[in-house]
Protein backbone atom coordinates (compact mmCIF):
# COMPACT_ATOMS: atom_id res chain seq x y z
CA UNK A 1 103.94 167.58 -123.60
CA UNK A 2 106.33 164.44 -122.99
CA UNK A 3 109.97 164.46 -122.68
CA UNK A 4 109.69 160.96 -124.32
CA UNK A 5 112.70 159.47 -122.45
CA UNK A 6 113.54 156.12 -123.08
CA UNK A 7 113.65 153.46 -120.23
CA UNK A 8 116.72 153.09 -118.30
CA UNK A 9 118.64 149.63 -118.79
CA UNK A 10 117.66 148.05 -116.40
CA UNK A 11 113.97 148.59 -116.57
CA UNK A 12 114.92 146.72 -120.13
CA UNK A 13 116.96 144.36 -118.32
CA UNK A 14 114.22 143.56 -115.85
CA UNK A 15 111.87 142.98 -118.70
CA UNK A 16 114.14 141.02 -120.41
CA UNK A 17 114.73 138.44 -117.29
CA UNK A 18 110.92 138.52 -116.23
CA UNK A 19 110.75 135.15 -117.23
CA UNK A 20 113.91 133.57 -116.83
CA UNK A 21 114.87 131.60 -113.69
CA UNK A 22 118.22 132.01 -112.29
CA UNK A 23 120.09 128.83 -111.89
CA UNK A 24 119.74 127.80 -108.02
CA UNK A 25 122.63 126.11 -107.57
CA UNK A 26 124.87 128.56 -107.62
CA UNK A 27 125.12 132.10 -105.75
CA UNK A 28 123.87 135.15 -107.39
CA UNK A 29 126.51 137.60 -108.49
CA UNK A 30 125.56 140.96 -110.21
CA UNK A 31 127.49 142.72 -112.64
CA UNK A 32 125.17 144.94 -114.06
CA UNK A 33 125.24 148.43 -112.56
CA UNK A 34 129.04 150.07 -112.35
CA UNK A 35 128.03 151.01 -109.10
CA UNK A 36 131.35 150.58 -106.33
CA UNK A 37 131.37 147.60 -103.96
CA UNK A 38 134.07 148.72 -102.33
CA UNK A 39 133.34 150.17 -98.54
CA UNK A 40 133.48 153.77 -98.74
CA UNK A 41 136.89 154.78 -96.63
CA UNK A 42 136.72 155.11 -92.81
CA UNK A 43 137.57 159.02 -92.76
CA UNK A 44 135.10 159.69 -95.36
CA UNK A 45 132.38 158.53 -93.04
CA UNK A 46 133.86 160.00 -90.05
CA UNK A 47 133.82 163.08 -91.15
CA UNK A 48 130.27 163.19 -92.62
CA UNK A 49 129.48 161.71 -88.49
CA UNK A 50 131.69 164.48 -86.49
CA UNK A 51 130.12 167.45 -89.19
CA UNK A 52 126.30 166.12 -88.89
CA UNK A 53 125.17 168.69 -86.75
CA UNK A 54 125.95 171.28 -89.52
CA UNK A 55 122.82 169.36 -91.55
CA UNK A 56 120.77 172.17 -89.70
CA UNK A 57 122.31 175.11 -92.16
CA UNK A 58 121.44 176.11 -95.50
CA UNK A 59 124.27 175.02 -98.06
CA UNK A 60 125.38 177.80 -100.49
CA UNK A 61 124.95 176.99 -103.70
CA UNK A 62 127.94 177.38 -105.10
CA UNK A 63 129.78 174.98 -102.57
CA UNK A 64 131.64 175.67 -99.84
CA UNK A 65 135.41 176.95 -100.45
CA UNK A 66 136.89 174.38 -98.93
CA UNK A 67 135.18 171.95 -101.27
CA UNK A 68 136.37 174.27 -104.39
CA UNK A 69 139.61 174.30 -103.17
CA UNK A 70 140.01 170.65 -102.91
CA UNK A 71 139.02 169.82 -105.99
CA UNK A 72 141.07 172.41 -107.71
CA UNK A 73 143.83 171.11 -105.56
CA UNK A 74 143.09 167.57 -106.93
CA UNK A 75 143.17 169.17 -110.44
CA UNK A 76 146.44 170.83 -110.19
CA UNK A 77 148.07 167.04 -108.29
CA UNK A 78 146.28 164.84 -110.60
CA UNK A 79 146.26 166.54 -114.05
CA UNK A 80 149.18 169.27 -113.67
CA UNK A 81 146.24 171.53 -114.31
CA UNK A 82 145.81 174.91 -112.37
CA UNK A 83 142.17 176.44 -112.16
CA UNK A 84 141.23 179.68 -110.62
CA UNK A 85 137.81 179.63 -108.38
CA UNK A 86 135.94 181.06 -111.35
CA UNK A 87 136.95 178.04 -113.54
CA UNK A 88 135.38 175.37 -111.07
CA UNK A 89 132.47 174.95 -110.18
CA UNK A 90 131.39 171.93 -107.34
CA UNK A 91 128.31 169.54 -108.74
CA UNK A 92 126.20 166.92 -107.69
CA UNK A 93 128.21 164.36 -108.61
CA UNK A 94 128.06 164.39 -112.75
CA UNK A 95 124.98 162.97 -113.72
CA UNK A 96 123.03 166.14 -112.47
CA UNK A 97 125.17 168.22 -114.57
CA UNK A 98 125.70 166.67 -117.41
CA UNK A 99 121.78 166.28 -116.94
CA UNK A 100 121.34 170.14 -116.59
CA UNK A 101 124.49 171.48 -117.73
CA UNK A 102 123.12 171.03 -121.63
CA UNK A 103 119.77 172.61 -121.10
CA UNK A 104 121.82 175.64 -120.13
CA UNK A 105 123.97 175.99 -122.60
CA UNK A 106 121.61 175.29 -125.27
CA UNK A 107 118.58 177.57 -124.06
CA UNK A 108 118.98 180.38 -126.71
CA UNK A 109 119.70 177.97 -129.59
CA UNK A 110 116.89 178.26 -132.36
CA UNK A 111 117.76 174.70 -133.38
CA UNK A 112 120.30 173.07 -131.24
CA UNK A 113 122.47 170.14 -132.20
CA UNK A 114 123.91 167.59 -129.20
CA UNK A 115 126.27 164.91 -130.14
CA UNK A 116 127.94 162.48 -127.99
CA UNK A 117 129.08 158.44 -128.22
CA UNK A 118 127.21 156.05 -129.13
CA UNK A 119 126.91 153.24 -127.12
CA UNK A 120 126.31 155.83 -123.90
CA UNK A 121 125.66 156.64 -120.91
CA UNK A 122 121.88 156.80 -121.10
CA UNK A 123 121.76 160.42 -119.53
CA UNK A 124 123.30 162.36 -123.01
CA UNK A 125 120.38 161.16 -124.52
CA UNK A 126 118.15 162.90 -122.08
CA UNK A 127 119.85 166.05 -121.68
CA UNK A 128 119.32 166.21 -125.46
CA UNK A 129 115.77 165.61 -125.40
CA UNK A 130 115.30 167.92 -122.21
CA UNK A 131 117.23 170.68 -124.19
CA UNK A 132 115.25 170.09 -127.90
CA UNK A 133 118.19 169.35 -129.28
CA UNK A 134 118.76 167.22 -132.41
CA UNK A 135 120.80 164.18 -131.73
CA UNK A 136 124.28 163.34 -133.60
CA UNK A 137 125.40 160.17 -132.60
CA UNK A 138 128.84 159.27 -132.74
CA UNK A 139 129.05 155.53 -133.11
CA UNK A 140 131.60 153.40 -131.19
CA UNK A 141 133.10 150.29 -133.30
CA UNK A 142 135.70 147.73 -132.93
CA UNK A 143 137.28 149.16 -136.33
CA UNK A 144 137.60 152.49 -134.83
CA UNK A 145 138.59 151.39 -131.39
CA UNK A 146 135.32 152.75 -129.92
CA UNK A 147 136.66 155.86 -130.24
CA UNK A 148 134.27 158.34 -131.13
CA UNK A 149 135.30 159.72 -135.20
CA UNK A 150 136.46 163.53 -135.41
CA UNK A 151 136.02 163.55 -139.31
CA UNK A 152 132.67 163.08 -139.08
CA UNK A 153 131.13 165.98 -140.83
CA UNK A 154 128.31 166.20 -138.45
CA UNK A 155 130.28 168.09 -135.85
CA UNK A 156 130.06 171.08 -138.14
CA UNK A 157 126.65 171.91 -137.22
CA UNK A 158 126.91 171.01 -133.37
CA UNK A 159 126.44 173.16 -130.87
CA UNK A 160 127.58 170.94 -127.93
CA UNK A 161 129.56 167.50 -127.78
CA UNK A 162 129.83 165.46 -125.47
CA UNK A 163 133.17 162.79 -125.08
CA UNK A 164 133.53 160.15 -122.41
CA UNK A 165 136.91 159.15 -121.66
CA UNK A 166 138.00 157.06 -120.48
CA UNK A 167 134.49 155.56 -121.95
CA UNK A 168 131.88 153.47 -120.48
CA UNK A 169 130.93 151.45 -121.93
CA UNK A 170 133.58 150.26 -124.11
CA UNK A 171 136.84 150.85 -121.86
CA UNK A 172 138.33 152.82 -124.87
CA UNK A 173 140.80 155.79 -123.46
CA UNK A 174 141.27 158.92 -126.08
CA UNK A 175 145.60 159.96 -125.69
CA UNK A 176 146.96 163.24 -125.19
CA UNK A 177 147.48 163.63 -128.74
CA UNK A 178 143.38 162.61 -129.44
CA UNK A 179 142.27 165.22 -127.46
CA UNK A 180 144.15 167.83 -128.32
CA UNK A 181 142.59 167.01 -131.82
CA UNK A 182 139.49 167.51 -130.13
CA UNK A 183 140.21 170.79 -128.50
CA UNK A 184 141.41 172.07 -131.70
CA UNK A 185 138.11 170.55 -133.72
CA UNK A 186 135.73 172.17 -130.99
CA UNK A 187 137.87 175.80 -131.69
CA UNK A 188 137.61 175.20 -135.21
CA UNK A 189 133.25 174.51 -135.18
CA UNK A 190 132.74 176.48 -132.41
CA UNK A 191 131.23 174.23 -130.23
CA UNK A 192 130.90 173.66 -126.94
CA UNK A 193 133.36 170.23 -125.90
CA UNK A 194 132.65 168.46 -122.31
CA UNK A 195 134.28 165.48 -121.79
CA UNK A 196 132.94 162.87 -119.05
CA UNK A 197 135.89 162.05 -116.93
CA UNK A 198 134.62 160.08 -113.96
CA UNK A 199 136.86 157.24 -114.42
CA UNK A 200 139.75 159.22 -114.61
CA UNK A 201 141.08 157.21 -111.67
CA UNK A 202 140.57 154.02 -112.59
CA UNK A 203 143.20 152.15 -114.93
CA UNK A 204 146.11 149.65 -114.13
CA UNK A 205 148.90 151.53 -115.42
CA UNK A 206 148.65 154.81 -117.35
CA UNK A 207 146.75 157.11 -115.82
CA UNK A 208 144.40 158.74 -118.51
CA UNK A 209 144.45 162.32 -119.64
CA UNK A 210 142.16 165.56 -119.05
CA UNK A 211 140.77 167.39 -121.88
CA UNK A 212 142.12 170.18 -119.68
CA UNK A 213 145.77 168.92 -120.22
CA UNK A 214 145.10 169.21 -124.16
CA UNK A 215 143.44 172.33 -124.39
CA UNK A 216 146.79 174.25 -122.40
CA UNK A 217 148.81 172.04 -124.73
CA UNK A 218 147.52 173.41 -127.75
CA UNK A 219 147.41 176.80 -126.02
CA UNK A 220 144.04 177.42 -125.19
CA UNK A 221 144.83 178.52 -121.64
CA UNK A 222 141.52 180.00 -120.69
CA UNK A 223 139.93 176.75 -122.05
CA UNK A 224 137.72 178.55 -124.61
CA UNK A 225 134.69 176.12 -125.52
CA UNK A 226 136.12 173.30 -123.56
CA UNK A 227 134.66 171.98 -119.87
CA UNK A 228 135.21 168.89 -118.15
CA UNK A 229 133.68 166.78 -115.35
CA UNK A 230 134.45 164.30 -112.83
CA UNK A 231 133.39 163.01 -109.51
CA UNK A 232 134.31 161.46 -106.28
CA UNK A 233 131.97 158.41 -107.13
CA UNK A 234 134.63 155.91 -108.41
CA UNK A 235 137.45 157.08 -107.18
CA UNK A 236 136.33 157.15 -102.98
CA UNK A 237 134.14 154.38 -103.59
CA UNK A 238 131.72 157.03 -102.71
CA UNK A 239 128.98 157.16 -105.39
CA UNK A 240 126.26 158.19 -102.00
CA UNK A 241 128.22 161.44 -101.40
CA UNK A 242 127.32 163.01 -105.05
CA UNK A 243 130.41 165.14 -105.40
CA UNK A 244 131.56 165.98 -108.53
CA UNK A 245 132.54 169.09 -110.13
CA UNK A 246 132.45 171.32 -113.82
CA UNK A 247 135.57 172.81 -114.85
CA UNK A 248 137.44 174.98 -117.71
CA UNK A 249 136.02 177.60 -119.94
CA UNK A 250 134.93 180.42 -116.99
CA UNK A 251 132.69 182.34 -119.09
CA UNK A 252 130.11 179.81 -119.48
CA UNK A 253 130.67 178.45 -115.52
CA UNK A 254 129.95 181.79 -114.29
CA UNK A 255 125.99 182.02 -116.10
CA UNK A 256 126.27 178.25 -115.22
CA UNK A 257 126.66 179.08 -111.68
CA UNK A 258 123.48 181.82 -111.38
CA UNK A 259 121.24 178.58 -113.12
CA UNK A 260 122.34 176.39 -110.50
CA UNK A 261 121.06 179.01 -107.66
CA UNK A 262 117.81 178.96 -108.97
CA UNK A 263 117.80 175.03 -109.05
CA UNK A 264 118.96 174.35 -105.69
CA UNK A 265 121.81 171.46 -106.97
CA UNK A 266 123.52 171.47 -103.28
CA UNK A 267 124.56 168.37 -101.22
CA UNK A 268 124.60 169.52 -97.54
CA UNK A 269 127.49 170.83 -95.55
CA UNK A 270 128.62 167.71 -93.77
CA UNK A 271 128.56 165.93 -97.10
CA UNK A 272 130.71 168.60 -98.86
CA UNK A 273 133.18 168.85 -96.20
CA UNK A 274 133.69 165.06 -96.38
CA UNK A 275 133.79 165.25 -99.78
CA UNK A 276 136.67 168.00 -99.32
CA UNK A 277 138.53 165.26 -97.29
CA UNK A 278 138.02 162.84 -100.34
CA UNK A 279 139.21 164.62 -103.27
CA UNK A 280 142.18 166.04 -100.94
CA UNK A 281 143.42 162.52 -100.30
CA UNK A 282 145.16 160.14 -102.74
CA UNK A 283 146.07 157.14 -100.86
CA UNK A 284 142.82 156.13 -100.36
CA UNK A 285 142.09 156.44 -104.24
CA UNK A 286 145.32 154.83 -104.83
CA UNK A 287 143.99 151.98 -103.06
CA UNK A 288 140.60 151.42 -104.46
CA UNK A 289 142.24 152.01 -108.15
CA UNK A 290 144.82 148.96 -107.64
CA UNK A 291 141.65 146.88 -106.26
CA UNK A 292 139.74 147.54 -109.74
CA UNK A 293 143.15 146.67 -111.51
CA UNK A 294 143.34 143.48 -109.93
CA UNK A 295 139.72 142.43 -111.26
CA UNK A 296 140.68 143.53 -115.00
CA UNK A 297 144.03 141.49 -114.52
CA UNK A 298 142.26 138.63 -113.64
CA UNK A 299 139.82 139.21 -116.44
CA UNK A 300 142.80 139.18 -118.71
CA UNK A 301 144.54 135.99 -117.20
CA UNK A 302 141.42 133.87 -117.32
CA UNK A 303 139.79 135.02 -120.37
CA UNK A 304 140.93 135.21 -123.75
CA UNK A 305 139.07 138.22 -125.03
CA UNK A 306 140.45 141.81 -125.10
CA UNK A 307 140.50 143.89 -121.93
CA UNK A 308 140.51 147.52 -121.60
CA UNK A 309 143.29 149.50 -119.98
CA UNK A 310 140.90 151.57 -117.92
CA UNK A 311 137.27 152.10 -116.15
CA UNK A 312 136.29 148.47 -114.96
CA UNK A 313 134.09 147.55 -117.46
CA UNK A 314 134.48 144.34 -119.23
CA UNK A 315 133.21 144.89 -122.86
CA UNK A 316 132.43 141.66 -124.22
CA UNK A 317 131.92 140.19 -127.82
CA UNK A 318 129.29 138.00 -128.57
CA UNK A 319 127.01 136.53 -130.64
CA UNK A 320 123.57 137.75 -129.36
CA UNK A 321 123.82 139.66 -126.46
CA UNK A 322 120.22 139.31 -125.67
CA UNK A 323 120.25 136.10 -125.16
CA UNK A 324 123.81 135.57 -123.87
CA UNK A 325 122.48 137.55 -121.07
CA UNK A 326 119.65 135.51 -120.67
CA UNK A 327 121.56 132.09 -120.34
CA UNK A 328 124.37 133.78 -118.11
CA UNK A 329 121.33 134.21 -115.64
CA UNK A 330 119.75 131.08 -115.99
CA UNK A 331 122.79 128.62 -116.05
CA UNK A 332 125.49 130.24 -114.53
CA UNK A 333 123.39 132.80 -112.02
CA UNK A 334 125.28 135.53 -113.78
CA UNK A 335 123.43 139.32 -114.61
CA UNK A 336 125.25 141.27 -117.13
CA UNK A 337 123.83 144.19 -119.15
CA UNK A 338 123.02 143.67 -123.33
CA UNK A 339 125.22 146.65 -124.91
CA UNK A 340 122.32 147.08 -127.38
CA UNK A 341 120.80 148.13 -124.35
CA UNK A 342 123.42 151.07 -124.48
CA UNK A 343 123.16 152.07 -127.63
CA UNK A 344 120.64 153.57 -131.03
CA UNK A 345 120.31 152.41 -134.16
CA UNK A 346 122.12 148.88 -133.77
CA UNK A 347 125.38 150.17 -131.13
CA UNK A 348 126.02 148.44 -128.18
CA UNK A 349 124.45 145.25 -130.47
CA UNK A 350 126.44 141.80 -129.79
CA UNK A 351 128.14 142.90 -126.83
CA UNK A 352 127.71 142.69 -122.93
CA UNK A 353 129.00 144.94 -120.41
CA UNK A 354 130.01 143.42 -117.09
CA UNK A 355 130.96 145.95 -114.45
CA UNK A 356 133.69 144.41 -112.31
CA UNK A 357 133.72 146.12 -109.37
CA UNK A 358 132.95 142.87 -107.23
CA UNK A 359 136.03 141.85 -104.51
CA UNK A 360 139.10 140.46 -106.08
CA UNK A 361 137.55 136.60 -105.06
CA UNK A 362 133.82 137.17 -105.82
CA UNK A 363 134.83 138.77 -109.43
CA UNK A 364 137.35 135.82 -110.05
CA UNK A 365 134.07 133.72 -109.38
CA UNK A 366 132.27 135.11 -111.69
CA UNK A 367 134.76 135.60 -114.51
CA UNK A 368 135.45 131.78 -113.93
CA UNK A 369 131.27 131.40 -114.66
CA UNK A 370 132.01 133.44 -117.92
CA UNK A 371 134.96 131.27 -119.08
CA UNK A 372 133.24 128.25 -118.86
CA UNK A 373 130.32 130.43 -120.91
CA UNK A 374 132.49 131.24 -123.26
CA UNK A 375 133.48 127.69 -124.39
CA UNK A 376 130.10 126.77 -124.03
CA UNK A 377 130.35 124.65 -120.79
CA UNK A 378 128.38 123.62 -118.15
CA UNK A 379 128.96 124.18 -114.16
């Protein structure tokens, strides 16, 4: 039997670049991976140094309290959102458990349906296949604003969806008032709603909305059906410590909670007590969110293409992404991911995602690389 995953991006990127030579003359700068280049805060690392002797104990599985407690804490400053300890429950970061979370939930299904965006996050696609569920993919357009479509008459059948906002790759945000559709839509069919959230913290201005915040506004206070995630990786600059956390509906966290015994999902107990550190500090996200807002400012002032109001991905129109990718490398020294990369059946197609999470000078380096690109000029 075979899972049949797809490759990752990037082992289509590589493929795609085997043969093209990057132009020498000018310094390599990634922006493939939206992976932080921002140090990871002093204290963070501190702490992990002054609790390493604690590596020799056994972690419990479902996290230490102090963790919990932080990140319910964050909840409650962040999102006005107040969670008791059975509504939380402390992850490996989010790709484990939006990895595992769906297998889970979808184990006694005769027939499961899974749908989510599409362009995506590669790892919806394989918690689908890893749970034998039948896809329902929710395409992402311009015309729609990349926002996923809640008339679709798909959702009927689903068993699980998945959101992402604020949305990689396309930048697009779903409002209060969106997700509260949502909530409501999820009630109505009966499914299962997770929404994505790890780039909750990073916008320039508005800070983007919980599914958590809709469901109590349409009076769903025990957050039937609905769960969200997020994770210390963007906001701490800390994508290393894996801490991220499941939250809402406690029903389904507390079977949730036995699976993740048996798995063993648990980042030692200097890691989670820096992690408590993290998510109970907000300066230091504070920080690292006005850095990121700088590079999509600059984005703004030197480009003249649309620029989203959150994550830090640039989502980028063009002709053939393929091959715009191709000649970013080879004559301005410039990686970028194709969106069709991204996407199935033809999403993500003319369009490049470039993850600006570079410093403020080495991004305004590169977006000066991709104006001259875009007016089809030569360095």
């Amino acid at each position: 039997m075979s899972f049949n995953f797809e490759p990752y991006p990037f082992e289509k990127l590589r493929a795609l670049m085997a043969d093209v030579t990057p132009a020498a003359t000018l310094d390599p700068i990634a922006l493939t991976i939206g992976e932080p280049q921002f140090p990871t805060p002093e204290f963070i690392l501190q702490t992990v140094c002054k609790e390493a002797p604690h590596f020799s104990r056994y972690p419990a599985s479902a996290g230490l309290p102090e963790l919990k407690e932080a990140q319910i804490s964050f909840m409650q400053r962040r999102f006005e959102v107040t969670l008791g300890h059975d509504q939380l429950l402390p992850t490996l970061g989010t790709r484990e458990a939006l990895f595992n979370l769906p297998q889970y939930l979808l184990f006694d299904r005769r027939a499961p349906v899974m749908a989510w965006p599409n362009p995506a996050y590669q790892i919806y696609e394989g918690a689908a296949k890893a749970a034998r569920a039948k896809p329902v993919m929710l395409p992402l357009r311009a015309e729609n604003g990349f926002k996923p479509d809640i008339t679709d008459g798909r959702l009927k059948g689903c068993d699980l969806v998945i959101l992402n906002s604020p949305n990689n790759p396309t930048g697009s945000v779903l409002g209060l008032e969106e997700l509260k559709a949502w909530v409501l839509k999820a009630l109505e069919c009966d499914f299962v709603l997770i929404n994505d959230e790890c780039y909750s913290e990073i916008y320039e201005t508005q800070p983007p909305a919980s599914l958590l915040q809709a469901a109590l506004a349409v009076g769903n206070s025990d957050f039937k059906n609905i769960l969200v995630m997020n994770s210390l990786s963007k906001r701490s600059s800390a994508a290393g410590l894996r801490s991220g956390f499941v939250a809402g509906d406690s029903r389904l966290l507390k079977g949730y909670g036995l699976y993740r015994t048996y798995a063993g999902c648990t980042a030692g107990v200097p890691i989670q007590v820096a992690a408590a550190a993290a998510w109970r500090d907000d300066v230091h996200a504070e920080a690292i969110r006005t850095r990121y807002a700088a590079n999509m400012k600059t984005a703004r002032r030197l480009l003249e293409v649309p620029v989203a109001e959150a994550t830090f991905y640039l989502w980028l129109a063009v002709e053939d992404d393929q091959a715009a990718a191709r000649t970013l490398l080879s004559e301005y020294n410039l990686a970028v991911l194709p969106g069709s990369f991204l996407g199935r059946e033809g999403a993500g197609q003319g369009y490049l995602r470039l993850s600006l999470v570079q410093s403020p000078a080495r991004c305004c380096e590169a977006l000066e690389r991709l104006g001259h690109f875009l007016k089809g000029r030569t360095l």
